[in-house]
N, C-alpha and C. Protein backbone atom coordinates (compact mmCIF):
# COMPACT_ATOMS: atom_id res chain seq x y z
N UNK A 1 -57.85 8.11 -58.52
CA UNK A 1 -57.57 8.82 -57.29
C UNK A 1 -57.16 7.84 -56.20
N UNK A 2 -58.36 6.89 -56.21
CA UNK A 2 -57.77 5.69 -54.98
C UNK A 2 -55.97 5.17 -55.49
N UNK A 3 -55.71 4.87 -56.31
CA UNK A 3 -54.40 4.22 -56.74
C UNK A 3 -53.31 5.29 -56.16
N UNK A 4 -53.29 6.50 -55.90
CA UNK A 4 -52.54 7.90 -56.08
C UNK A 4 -52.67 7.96 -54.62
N UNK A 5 -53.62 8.00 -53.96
CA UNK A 5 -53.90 8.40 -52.32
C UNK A 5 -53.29 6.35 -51.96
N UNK A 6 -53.19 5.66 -52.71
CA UNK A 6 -52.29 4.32 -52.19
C UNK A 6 -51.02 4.36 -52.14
N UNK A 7 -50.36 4.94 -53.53
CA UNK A 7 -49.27 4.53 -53.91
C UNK A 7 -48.77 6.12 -52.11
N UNK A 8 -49.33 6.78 -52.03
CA UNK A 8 -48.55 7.78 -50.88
C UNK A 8 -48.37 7.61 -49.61
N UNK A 9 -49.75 6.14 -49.37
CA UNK A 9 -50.15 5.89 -47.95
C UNK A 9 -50.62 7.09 -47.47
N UNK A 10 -51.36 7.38 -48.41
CA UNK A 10 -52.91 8.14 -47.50
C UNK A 10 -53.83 7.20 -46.43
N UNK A 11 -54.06 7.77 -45.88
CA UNK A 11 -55.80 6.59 -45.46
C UNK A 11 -56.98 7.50 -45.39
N UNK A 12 -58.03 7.63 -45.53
CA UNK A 12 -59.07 8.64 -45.80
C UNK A 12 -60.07 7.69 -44.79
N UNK A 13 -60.58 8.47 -43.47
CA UNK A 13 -61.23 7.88 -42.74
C UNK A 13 -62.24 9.07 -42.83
N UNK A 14 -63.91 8.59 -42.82
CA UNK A 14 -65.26 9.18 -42.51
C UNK A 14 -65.45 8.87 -41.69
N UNK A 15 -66.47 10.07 -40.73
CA UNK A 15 -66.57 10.02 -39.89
C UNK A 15 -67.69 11.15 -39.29
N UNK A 16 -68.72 11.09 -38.55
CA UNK A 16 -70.13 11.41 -38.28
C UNK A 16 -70.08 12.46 -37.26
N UNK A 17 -70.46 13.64 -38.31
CA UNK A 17 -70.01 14.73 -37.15
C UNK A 17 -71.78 15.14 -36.54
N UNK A 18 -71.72 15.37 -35.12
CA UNK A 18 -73.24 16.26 -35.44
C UNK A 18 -73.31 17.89 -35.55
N UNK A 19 -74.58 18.13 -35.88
CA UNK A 19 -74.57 19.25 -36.79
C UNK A 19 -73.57 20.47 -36.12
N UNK A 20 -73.62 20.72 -34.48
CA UNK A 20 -73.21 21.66 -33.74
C UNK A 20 -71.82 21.69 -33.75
N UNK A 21 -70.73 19.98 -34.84
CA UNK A 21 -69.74 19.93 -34.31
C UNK A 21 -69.58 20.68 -35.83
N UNK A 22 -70.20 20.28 -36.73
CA UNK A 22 -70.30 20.71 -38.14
C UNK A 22 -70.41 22.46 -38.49
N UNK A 23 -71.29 22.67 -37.48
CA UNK A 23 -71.41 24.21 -38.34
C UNK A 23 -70.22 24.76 -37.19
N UNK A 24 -69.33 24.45 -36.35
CA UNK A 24 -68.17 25.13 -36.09
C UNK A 24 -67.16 24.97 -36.97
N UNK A 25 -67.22 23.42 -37.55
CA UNK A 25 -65.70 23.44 -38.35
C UNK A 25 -65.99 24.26 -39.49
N UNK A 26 -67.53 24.90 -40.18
CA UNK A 26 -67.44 25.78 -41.23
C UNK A 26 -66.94 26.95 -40.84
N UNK A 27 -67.54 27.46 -39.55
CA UNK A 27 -67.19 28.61 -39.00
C UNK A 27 -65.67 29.12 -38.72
N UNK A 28 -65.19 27.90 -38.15
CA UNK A 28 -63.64 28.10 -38.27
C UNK A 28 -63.14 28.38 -39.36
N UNK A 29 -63.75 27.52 -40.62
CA UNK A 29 -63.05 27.73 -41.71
C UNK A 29 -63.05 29.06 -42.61
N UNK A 30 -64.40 29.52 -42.17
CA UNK A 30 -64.68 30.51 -42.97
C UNK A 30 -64.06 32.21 -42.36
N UNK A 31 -63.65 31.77 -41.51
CA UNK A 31 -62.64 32.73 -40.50
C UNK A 31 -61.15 32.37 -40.62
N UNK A 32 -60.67 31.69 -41.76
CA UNK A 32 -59.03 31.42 -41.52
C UNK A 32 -58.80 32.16 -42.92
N UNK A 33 -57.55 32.29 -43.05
CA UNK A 33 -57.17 33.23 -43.99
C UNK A 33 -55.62 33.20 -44.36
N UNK A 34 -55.17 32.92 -45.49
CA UNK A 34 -53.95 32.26 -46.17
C UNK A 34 -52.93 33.37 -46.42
N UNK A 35 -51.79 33.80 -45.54
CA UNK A 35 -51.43 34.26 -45.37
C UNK A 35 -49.59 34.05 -46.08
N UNK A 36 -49.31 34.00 -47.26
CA UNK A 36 -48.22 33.82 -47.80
C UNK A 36 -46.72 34.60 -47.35
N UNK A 37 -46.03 34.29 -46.72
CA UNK A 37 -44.90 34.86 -45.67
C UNK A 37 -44.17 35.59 -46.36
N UNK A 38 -43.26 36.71 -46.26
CA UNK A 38 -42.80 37.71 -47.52
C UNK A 38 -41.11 37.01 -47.19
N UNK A 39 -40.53 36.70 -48.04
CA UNK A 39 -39.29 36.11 -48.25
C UNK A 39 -38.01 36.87 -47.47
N UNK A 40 -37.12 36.20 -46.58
CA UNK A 40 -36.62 36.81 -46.02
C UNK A 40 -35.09 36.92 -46.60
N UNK A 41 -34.45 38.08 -46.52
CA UNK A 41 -32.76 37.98 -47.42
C UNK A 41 -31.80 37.33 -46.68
N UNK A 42 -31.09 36.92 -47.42
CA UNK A 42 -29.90 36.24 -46.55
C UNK A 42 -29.41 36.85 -45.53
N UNK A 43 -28.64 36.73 -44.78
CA UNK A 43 -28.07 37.63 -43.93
C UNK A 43 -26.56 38.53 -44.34
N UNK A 44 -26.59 38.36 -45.28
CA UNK A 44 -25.52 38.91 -46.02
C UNK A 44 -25.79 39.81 -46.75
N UNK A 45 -26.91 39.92 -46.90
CA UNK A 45 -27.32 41.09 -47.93
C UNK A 45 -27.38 42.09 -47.66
């Protein structure tokens, strides 16, 4: 994995959340929702 996240120039930084900053980013997350866009026709069609 490290060789793969190199060869792309990833950088993977940690970093110390406290708990209040933590249980929002779940909260956010658990409230977002993947929304796949419906394909639009040419304009010619």
């Amino acid at each position: 994995m490290s060789a793969a996240l190199s060869a792309w120039g990833v950088t993977v930084l940690v970093v110390e959340l406290d708990d209040a900053v933590r249980d929002g980013i779940r909260a956010a997350q658990a409230r977002q929702v993947m929304v796949n866009p419906t394909a639009t026709p040419p304009p010619d069609a």
